[in-house]
Protein backbone atom coordinates (compact mmCIF):
# COMPACT_ATOMS: atom_id res chain seq x y z
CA UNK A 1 142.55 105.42 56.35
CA UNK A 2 140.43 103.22 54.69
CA UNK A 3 136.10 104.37 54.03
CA UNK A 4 133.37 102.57 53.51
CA UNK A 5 129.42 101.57 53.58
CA UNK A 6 128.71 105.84 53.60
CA UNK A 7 124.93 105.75 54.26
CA UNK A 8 123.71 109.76 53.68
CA UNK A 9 120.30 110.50 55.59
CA UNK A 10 119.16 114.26 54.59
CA UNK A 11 122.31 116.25 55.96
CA UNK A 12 123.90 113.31 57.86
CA UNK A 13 126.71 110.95 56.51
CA UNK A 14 127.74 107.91 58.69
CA UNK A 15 130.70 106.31 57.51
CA UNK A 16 132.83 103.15 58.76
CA UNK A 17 136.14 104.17 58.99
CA UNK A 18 139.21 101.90 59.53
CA UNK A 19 141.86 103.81 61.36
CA UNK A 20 145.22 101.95 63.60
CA UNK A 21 143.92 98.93 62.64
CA UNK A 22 140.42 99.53 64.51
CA UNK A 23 136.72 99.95 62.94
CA UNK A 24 134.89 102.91 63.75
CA UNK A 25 131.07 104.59 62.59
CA UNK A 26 131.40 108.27 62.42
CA UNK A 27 128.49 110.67 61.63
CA UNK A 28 129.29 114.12 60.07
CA UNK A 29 126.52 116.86 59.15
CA UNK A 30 126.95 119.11 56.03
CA UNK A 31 126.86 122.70 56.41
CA UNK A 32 127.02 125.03 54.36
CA UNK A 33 130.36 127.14 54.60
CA UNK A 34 131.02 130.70 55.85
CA UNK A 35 133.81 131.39 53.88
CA UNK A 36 135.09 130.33 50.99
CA UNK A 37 137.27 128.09 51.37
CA UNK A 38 135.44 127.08 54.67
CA UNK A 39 134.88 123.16 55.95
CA UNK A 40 131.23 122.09 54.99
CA UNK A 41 131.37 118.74 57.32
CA UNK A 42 131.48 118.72 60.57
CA UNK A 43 131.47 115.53 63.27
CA UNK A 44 128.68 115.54 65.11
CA UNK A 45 129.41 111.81 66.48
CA UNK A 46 131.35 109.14 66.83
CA UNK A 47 131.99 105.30 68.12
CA UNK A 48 134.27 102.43 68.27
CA UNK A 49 132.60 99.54 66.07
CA UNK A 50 134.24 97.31 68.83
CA UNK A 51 133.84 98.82 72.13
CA UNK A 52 131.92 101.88 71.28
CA UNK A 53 134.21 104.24 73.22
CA UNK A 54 135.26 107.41 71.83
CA UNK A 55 139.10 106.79 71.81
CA UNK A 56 140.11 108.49 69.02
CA UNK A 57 142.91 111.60 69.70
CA UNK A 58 141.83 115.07 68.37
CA UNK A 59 144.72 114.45 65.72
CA UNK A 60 143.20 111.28 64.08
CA UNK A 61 139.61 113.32 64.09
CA UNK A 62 141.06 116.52 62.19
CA UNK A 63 142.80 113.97 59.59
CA UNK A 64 139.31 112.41 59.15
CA UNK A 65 138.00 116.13 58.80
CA UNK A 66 140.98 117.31 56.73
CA UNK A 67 140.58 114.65 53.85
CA UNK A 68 136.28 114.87 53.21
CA UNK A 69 136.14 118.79 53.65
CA UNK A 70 138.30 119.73 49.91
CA UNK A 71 139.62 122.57 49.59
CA UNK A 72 137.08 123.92 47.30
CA UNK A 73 136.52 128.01 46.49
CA UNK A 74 132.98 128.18 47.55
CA UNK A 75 130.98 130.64 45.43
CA UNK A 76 129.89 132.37 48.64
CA UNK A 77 126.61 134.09 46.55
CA UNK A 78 125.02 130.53 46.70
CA UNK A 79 124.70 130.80 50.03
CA UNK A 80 123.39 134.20 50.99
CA UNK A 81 119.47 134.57 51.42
């Protein structure tokens, strides 16, 4: 899985992402987690550069999850209000 041209718009990333040899523009939103090791991105959107269908299986979209949400041990105090 290759990444590129990330373009971050307040809480908003769109990045191209090259997966099976197809292009696609995906658009996650940072949140902030519940737990601490919780996921902070989330996909709010997607396309094929090509056709713009949404033809990607539920597998390829949790990889794409899995590898920008780290494992990181939130401090969960930063977050309360």
């Amino acid at each position: 899985m290759e990444m590129r041209s990330f373009i971050l718009n307040g809480d908003i990333l769109s990045v191209e992402v090259s997966i099976d040899d197809n292009d696609y523009r995906l658009a996650v939103k940072w949140t902030a987690p519940k737990k601490p090791y919780g996921d902070t991105w989330i996909l709010k959107s997607y396309a094929n550069k090509l056709t713009g269908k949404k033809d990607l299986s539920e597998e390829k979209i949790a990889e794409f999850l899995d590898i920008i949400n780290a494992d990181w041990n939130w401090n969960m105090d930063d977050f309360k209000n």
